[in-house]
Protein backbone atom coordinates (compact mmCIF):
# COMPACT_ATOMS: atom_id res chain seq x y z
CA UNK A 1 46.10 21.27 144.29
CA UNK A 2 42.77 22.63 143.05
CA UNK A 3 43.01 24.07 139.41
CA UNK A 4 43.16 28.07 139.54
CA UNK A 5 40.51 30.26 138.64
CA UNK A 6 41.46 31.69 134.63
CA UNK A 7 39.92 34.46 132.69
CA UNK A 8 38.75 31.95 129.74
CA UNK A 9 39.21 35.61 127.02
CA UNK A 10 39.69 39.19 127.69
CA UNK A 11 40.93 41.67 125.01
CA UNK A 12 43.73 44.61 126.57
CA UNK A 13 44.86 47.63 124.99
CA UNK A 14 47.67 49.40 125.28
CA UNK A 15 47.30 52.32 127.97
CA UNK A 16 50.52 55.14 128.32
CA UNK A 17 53.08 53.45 126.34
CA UNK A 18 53.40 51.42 123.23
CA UNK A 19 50.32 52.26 121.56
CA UNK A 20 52.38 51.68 117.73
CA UNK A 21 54.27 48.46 116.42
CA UNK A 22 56.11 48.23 113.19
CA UNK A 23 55.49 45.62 110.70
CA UNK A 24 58.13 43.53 111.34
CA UNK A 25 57.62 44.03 115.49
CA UNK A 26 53.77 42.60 114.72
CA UNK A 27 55.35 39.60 112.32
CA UNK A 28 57.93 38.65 114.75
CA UNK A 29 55.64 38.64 117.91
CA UNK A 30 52.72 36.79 115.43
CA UNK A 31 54.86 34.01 114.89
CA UNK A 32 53.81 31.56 117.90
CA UNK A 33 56.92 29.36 117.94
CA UNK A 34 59.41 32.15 117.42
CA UNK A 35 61.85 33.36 120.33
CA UNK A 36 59.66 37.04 120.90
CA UNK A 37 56.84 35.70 120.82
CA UNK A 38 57.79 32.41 123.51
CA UNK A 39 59.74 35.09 125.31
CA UNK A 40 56.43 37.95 125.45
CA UNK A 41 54.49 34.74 126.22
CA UNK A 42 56.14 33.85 129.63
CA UNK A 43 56.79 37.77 131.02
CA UNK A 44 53.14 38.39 130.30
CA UNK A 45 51.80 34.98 132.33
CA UNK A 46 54.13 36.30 135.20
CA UNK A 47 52.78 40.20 135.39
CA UNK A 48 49.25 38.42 135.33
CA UNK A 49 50.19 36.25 138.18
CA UNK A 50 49.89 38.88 140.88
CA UNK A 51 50.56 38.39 144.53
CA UNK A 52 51.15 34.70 143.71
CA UNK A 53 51.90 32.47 146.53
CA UNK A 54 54.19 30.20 144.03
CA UNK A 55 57.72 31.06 143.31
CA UNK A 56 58.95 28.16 140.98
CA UNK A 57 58.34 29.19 137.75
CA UNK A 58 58.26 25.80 136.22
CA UNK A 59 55.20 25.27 138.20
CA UNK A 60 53.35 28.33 137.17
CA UNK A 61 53.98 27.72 133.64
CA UNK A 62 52.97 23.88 133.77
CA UNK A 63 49.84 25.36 136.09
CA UNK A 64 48.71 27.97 133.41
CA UNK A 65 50.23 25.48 130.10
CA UNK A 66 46.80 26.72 128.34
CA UNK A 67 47.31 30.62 128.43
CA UNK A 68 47.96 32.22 125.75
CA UNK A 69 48.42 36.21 124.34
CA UNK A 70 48.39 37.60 120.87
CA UNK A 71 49.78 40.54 119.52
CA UNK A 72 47.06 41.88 116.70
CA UNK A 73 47.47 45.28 114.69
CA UNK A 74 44.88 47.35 114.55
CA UNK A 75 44.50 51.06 112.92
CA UNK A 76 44.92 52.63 116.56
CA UNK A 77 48.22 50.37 117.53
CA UNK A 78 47.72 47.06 118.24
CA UNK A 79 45.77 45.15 121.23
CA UNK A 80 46.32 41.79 123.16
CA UNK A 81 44.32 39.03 123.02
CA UNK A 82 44.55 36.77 126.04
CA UNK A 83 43.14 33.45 126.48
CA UNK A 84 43.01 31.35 130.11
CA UNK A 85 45.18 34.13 132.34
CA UNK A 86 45.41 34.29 135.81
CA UNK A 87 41.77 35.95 137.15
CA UNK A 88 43.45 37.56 140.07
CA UNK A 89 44.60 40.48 137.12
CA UNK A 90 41.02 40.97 136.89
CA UNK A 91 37.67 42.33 138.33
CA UNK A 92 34.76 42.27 137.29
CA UNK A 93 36.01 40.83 133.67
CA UNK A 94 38.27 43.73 133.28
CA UNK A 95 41.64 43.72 133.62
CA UNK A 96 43.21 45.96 136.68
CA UNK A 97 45.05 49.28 135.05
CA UNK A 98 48.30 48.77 136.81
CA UNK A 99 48.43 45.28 135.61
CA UNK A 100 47.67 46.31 131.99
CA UNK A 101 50.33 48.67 131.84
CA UNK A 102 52.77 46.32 132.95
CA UNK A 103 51.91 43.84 130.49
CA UNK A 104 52.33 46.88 127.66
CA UNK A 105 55.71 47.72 129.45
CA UNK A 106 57.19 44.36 129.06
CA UNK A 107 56.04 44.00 125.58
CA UNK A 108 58.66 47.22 124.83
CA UNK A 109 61.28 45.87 126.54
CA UNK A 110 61.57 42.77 125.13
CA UNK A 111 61.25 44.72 121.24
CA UNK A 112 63.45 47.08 122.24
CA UNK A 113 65.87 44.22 123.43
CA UNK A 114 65.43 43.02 120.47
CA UNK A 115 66.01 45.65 118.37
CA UNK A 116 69.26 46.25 119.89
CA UNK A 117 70.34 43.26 119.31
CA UNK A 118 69.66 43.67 115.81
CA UNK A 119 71.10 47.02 115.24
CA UNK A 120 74.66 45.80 117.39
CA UNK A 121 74.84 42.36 115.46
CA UNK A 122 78.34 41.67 113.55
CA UNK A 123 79.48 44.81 115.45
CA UNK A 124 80.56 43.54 118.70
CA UNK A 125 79.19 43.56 121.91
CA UNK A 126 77.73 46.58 123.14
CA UNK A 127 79.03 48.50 126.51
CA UNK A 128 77.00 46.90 129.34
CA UNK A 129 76.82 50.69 131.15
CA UNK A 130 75.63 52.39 127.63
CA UNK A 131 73.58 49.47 127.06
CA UNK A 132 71.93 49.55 130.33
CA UNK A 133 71.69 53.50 130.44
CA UNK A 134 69.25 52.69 126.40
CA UNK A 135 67.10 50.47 128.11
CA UNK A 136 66.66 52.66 131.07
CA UNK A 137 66.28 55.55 128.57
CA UNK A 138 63.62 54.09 126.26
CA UNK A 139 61.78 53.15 129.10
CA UNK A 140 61.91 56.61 130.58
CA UNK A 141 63.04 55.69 133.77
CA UNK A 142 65.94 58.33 133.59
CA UNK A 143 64.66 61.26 134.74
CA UNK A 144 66.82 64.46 134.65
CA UNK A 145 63.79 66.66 135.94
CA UNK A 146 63.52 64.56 139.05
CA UNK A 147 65.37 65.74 142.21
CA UNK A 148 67.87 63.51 143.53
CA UNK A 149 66.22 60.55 146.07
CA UNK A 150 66.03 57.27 144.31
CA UNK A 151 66.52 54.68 147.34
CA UNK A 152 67.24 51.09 146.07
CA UNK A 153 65.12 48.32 148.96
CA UNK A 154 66.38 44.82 148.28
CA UNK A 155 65.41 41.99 150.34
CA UNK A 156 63.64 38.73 150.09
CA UNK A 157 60.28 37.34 148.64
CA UNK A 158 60.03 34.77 151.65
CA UNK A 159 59.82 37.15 154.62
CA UNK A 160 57.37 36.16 157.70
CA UNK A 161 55.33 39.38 158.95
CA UNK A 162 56.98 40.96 160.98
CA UNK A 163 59.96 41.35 158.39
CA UNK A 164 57.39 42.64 155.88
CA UNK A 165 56.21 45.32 158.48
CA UNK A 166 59.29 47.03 159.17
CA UNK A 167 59.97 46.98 155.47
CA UNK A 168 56.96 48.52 155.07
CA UNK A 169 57.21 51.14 158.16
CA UNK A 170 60.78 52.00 156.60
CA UNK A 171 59.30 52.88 153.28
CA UNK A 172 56.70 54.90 155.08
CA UNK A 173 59.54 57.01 156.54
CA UNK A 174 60.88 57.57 153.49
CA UNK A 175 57.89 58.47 151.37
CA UNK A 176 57.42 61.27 154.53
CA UNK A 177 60.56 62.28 153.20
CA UNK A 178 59.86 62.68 150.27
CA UNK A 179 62.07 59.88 148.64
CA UNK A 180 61.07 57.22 145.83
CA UNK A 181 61.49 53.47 145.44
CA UNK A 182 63.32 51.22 143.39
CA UNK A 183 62.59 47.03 144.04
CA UNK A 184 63.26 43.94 142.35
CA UNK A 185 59.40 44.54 141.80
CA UNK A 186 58.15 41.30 143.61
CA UNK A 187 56.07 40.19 147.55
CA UNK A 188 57.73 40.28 150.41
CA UNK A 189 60.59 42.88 151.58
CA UNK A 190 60.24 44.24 147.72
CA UNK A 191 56.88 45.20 148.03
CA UNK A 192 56.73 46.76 152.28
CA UNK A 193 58.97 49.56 151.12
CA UNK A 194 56.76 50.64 148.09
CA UNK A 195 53.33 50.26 150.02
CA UNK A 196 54.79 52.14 152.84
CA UNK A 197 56.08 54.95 150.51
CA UNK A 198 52.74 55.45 148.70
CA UNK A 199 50.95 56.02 152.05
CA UNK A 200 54.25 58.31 153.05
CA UNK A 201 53.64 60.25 149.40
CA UNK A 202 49.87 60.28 150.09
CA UNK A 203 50.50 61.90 153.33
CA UNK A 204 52.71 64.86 152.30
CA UNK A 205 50.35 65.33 149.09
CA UNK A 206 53.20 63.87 146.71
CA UNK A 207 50.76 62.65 143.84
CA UNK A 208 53.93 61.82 141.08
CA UNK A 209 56.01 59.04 143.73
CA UNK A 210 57.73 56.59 141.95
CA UNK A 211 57.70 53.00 142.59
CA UNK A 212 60.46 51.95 140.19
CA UNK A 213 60.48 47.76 139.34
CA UNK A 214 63.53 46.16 137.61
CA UNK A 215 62.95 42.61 136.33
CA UNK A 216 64.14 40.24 133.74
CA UNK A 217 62.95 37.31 132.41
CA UNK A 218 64.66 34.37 134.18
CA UNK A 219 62.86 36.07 137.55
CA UNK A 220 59.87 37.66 136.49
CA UNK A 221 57.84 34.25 136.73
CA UNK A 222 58.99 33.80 140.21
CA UNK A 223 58.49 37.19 141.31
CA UNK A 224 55.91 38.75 139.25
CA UNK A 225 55.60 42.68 139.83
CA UNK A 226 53.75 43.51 143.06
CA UNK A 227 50.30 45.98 142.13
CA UNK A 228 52.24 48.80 143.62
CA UNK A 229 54.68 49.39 140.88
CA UNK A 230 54.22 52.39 138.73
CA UNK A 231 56.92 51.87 136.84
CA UNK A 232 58.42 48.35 135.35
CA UNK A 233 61.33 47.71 132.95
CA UNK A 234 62.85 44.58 131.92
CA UNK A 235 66.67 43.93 131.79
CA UNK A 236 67.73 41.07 129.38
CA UNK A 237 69.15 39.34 132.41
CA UNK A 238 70.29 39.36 135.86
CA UNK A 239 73.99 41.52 135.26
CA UNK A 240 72.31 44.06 133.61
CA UNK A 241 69.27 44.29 136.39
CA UNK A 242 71.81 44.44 138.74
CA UNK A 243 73.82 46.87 136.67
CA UNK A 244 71.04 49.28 136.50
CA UNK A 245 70.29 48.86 140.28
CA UNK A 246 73.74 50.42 141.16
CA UNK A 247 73.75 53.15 138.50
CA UNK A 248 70.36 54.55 139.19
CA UNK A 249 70.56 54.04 142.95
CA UNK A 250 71.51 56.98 145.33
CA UNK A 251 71.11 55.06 148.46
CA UNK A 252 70.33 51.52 148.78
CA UNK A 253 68.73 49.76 151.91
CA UNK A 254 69.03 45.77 152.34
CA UNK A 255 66.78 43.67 154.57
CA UNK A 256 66.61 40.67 155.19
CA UNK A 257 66.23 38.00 152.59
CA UNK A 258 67.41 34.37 150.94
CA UNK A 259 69.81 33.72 148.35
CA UNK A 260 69.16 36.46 146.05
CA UNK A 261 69.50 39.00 148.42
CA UNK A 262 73.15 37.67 149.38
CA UNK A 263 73.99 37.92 145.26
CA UNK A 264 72.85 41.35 145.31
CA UNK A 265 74.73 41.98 148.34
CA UNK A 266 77.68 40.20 146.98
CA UNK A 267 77.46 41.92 143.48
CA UNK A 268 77.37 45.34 145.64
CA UNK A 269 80.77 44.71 147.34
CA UNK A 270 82.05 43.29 144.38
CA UNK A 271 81.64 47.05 142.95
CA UNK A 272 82.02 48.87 146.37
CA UNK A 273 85.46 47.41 147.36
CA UNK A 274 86.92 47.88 143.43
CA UNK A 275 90.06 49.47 143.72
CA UNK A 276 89.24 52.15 140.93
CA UNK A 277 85.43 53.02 143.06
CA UNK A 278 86.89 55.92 146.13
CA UNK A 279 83.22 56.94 145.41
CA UNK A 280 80.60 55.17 147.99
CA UNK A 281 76.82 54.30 148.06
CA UNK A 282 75.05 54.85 151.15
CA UNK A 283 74.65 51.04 152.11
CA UNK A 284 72.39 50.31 155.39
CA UNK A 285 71.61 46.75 156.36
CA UNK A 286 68.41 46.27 158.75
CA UNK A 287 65.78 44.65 159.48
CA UNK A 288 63.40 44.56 162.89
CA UNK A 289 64.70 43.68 166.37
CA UNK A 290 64.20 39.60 165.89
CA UNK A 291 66.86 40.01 162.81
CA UNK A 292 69.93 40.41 165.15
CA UNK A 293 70.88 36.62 164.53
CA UNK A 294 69.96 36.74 160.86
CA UNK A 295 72.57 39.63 160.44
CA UNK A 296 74.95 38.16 162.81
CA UNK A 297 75.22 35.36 160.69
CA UNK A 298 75.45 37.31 157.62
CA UNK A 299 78.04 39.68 158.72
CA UNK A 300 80.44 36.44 159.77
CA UNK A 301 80.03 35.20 156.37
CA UNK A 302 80.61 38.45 154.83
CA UNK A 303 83.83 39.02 157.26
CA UNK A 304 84.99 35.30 156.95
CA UNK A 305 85.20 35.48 153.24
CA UNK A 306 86.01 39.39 152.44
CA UNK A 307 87.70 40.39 155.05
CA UNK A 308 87.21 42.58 157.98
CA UNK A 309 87.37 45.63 155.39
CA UNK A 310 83.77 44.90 154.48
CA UNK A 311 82.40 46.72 157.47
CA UNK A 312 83.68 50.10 155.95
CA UNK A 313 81.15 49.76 153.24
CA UNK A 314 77.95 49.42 155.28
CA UNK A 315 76.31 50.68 158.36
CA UNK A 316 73.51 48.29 160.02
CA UNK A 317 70.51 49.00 161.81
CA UNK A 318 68.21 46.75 163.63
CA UNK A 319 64.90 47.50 165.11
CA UNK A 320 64.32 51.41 164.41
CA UNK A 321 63.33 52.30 160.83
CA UNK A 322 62.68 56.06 161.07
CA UNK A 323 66.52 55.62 161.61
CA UNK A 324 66.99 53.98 158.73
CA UNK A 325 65.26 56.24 156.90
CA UNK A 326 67.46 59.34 158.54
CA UNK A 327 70.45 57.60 157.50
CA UNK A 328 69.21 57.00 153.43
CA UNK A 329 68.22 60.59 153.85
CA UNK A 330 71.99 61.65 154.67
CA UNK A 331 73.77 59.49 152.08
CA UNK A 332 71.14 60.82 149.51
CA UNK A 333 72.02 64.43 150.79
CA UNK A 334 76.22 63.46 150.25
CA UNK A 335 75.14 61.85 147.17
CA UNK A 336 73.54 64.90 146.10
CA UNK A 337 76.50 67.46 147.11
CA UNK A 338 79.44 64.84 145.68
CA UNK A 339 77.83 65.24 141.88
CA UNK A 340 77.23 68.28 141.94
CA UNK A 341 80.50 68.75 143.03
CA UNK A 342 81.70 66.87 140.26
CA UNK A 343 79.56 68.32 137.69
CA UNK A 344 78.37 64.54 137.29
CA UNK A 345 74.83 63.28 136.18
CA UNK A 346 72.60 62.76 139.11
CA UNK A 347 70.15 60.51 137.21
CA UNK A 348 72.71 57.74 136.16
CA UNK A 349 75.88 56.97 137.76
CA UNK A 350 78.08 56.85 134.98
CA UNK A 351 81.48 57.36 136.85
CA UNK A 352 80.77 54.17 138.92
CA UNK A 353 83.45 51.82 137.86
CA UNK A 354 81.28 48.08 137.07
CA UNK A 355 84.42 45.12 136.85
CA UNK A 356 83.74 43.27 133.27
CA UNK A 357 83.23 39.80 135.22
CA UNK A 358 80.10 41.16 137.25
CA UNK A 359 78.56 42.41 133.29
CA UNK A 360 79.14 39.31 131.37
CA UNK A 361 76.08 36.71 131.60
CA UNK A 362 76.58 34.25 133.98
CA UNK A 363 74.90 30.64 132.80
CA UNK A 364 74.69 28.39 135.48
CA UNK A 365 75.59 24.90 133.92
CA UNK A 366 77.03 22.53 136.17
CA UNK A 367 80.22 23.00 134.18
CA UNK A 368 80.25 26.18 135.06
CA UNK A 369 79.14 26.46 138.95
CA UNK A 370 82.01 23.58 139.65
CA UNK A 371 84.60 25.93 137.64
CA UNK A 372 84.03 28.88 139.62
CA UNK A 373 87.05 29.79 141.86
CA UNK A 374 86.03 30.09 145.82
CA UNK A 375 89.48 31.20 146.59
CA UNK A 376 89.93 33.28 149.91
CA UNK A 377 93.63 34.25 148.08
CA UNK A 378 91.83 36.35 145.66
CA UNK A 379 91.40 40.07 145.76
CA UNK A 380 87.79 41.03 148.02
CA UNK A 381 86.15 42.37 144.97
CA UNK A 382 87.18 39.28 142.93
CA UNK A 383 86.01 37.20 145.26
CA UNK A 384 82.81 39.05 145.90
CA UNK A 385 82.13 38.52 141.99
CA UNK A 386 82.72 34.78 142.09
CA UNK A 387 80.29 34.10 145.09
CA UNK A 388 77.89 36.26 143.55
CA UNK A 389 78.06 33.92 141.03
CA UNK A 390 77.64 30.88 143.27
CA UNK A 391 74.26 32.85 144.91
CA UNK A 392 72.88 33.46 141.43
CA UNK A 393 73.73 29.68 140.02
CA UNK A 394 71.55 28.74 143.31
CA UNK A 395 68.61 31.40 142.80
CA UNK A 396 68.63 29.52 139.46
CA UNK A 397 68.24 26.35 141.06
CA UNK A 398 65.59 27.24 142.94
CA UNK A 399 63.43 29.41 141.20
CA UNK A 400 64.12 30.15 137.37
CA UNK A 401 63.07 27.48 135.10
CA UNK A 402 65.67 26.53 133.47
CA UNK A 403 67.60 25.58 136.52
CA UNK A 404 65.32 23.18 138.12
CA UNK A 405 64.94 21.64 134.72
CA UNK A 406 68.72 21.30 135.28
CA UNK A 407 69.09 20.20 138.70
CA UNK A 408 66.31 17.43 137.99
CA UNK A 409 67.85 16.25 134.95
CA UNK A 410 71.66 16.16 136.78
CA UNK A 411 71.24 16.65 140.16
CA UNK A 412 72.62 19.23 142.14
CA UNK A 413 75.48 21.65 141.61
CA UNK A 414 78.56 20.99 142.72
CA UNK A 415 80.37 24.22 144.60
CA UNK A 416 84.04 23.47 145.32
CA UNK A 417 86.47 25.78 146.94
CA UNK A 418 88.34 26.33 150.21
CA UNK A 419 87.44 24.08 153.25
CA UNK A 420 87.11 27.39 155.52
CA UNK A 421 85.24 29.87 152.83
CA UNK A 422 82.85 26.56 151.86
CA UNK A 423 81.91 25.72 155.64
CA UNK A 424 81.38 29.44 155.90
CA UNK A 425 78.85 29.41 153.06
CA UNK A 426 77.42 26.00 154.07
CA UNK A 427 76.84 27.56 157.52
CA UNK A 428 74.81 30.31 155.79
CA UNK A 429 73.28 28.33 152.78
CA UNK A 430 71.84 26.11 156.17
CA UNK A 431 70.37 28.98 158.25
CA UNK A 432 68.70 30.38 155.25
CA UNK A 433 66.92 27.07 154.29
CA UNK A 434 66.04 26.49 158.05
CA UNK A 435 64.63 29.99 158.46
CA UNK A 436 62.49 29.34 155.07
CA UNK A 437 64.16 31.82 153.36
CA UNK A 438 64.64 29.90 150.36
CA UNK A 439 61.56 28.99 149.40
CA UNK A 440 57.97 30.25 149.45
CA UNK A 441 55.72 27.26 151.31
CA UNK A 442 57.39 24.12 150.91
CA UNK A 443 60.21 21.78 152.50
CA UNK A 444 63.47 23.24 150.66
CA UNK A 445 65.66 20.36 148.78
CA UNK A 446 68.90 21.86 148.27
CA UNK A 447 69.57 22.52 144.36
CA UNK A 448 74.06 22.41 145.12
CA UNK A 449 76.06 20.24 147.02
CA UNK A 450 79.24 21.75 148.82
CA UNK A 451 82.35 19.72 148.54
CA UNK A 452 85.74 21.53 150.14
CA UNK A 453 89.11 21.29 148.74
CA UNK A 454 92.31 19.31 150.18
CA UNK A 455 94.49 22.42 151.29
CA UNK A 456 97.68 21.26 150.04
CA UNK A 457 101.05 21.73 151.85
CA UNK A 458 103.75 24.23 150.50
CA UNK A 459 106.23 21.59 149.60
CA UNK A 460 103.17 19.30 147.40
């Protein structure tokens, strides 16, 4: 592989946010071997890694091992000093606007972070929804001026061209509608909906569309934010990403994607078939006419493992995305009429009820991925959680660094659980890596190993 082309020294300044550090923000993110500064390091080298064709992020960083940023104060603020970045950030020598905001964007998410952490230590843990509602906050992302229309478009970074078209075309239809975009911020079926919107916005002469993207800093490497996003903000890790997905969203539109789509899919009926949420998100599945088998297959795992009951909570849609787009349009219109109704915030669903074992961390040790329990005798929503764990562990594997590092030095994971639910999820797990869903380029290895459980007899 042929080395890639760097920017050898550029200088960036901060440009609509963070223009002012405190002393002890500037000594912390100095220090080159301490946590901020490691952490600010990494998030930066993936925002500069645009459109990147790479999605394991232990190969970026060993690619780019010489880049380096510095925080330095100045009288105005502070600027970045960047050493051997990516030079697709750039033209001309200067670095492209969007990008530079980005990179000032993560640097106040990961202080903030850090500041909370500092405020809440000895004191407890914090509540995940408050928590997640700060972050969103001090990142103005909340916006009570905003009319309701906040669509949520998950889906996968691996998508062949056709999938990426209709993602786009459906994000067209809703930007003629006037709606905005919310994405996991990467390629693929994250970025269609957003490029679709802006020409949608540019059309109707809507010049303030957002193009919302929610990382955090296991993915960001992996899938770096596309040039499209206006807005970025980085969750301290995948719960509260996918916490802040669900509380901000008023519709939410899934297409077609790997493993990480099926753990946000999982994680969403996890919180749509809790027995304390009556309430609903709009929920519509689709994808373009050569999808039919791809959501066959998904809907038999789905129904195989949760339970016919699943269907209630989704509607699907193959082949026609001004329909889509119609449908997203409705739920954001019930959305709309059940708050107000309710006297309810329509910027942050706080009444949404988020089960404590879909907000606690999830670290996928070995240990841990072999403990989980794939039990078909558990409650749908329960269940739901516990796969979604099983999906993430795997994204891990995959993609974030510290999972392949894992998976090299031990081998696989080890998923055990009932004979029927694991051939179910081997079945999928199969299709997906045959499709190339897993993986951007290159022959998949799988990262877990499914091994199904003796069903004992009553009288063992």
């Amino acid at each position: 592989m042929s080395a890639p082309a760097k920017i050898a020294r550029a200088t960036v300044y901060p440009r609509n946010t963070l223009n002012l550090l405190s002393r002890e923000e500037i000594v912390a993110l100095a220090d080159a071997e301490g946590p901020l500064q490691r952490l600010f390091r990494d998030c930066a080298l993936a925002i500069l890694n645009v459109d990147t064709q790479e999605d394991d992020a232990s190969r970026i960083l060993d690619r780019y091992r010489d880049f380096a940023v510095r925080v330095l104060p100045q009288e105005r603020g502070v600027k970045l000093e960047i050493e051997n970045a990516p030079a697709q950030a750039f033209v001309d020598g200067k670095i492209i606007r969007g990008i530079q905001e980005h990179l000032f964007a993560a640097l106040r998410d990961i202080l903030y972070l850090d500041y909370l952490k500092r405020l809440r230590a000895g004191n407890g843990p914090a509540d995940p929804a408050s928590e997640v509602f700060e972050i969103l906050r001090n990142a103005r992302a909340l916006r009570p001026d905003r009319p309701v229309g906040m669509v949520i478009c998950w889906g996968g970074h691996s998508v062949p061209r056709e999938e990426y078209d209709f993602s786009k075309q459906v994000g067209y239809e809703l930007g003629l509608r006037g709606l905005d975009i919310a994405t996991g911020c990467g390629i693929g079926a994250m970025k269609g909906p957003m490029k679709g919107a802006a020409i949608g916005h540019a059309k109707q002469q809507i010049r303030d569309g957002r193009y919302l993207g929610l990382s955090e800093p296991g993915i960001i490497a992996s899938e770096p934010p596309n040039a499209i996003v206006n807005e970025l903000v980085i969750l301290p890790d995948i719960e509260k990403r996918l916490e802040a997905f669900v509380r901000l969203a008023h519709a939410i539109v899934v297409f077609p994607g790997g493993v990480g789509t099926l753990e946000e899919l999982l994680y969403l009926f996890a919180v749509l078939m809790h027995p304390d949420n009556r309430q609903q998100l709009p929920l519509v599945l689709a994808g373009p006419e050569s999808t039919r088998d791809y959501f066959a297959r998904v809907e038999r795992f789905l129904v195989a493992t949760l339970g016919e009951g699943v269907r209630r909570h989704y509607s699907l849609v193959v082949g026609d995305a001004a329909e889509v787009a119609r449908r997203l349009e409705a739920g954001v219109e019930q959305v709309f009429a059940q708050r107000r109704a309710r006297g309810e915030a329509y910027y942050f669903n706080w009444s949404l009820s988020v089960p404590a074992e879909l907000q606690t961390p999830f670290d996928p040790t070995h240990e841990n991925m072999a403990a989980l329990c794939l039990d078909p005798h558990l409650p749908p929503h329960r269940l739901a959680a516990e796969l979604r764990r099983a999906f993430s562990g795997i994204v891990a594997g995959n993609v974030k660094a510290v999972g392949i590092e894992r998976v090299r030095r031990h081998g696989p994971f080890l998923l055990r659980g009932d004979a029927r639910l694991m051939a179910a999820m081997d079945e999928l797990l199969t299709a997906l890596a045959a499709e190339g869903r897993m993986r951007l380029g290159r022959r998949y290895r799988p990262c877990y190993r499914i091994e199904p459980l003796e069903v004992r007899s009553r009288g063992a």
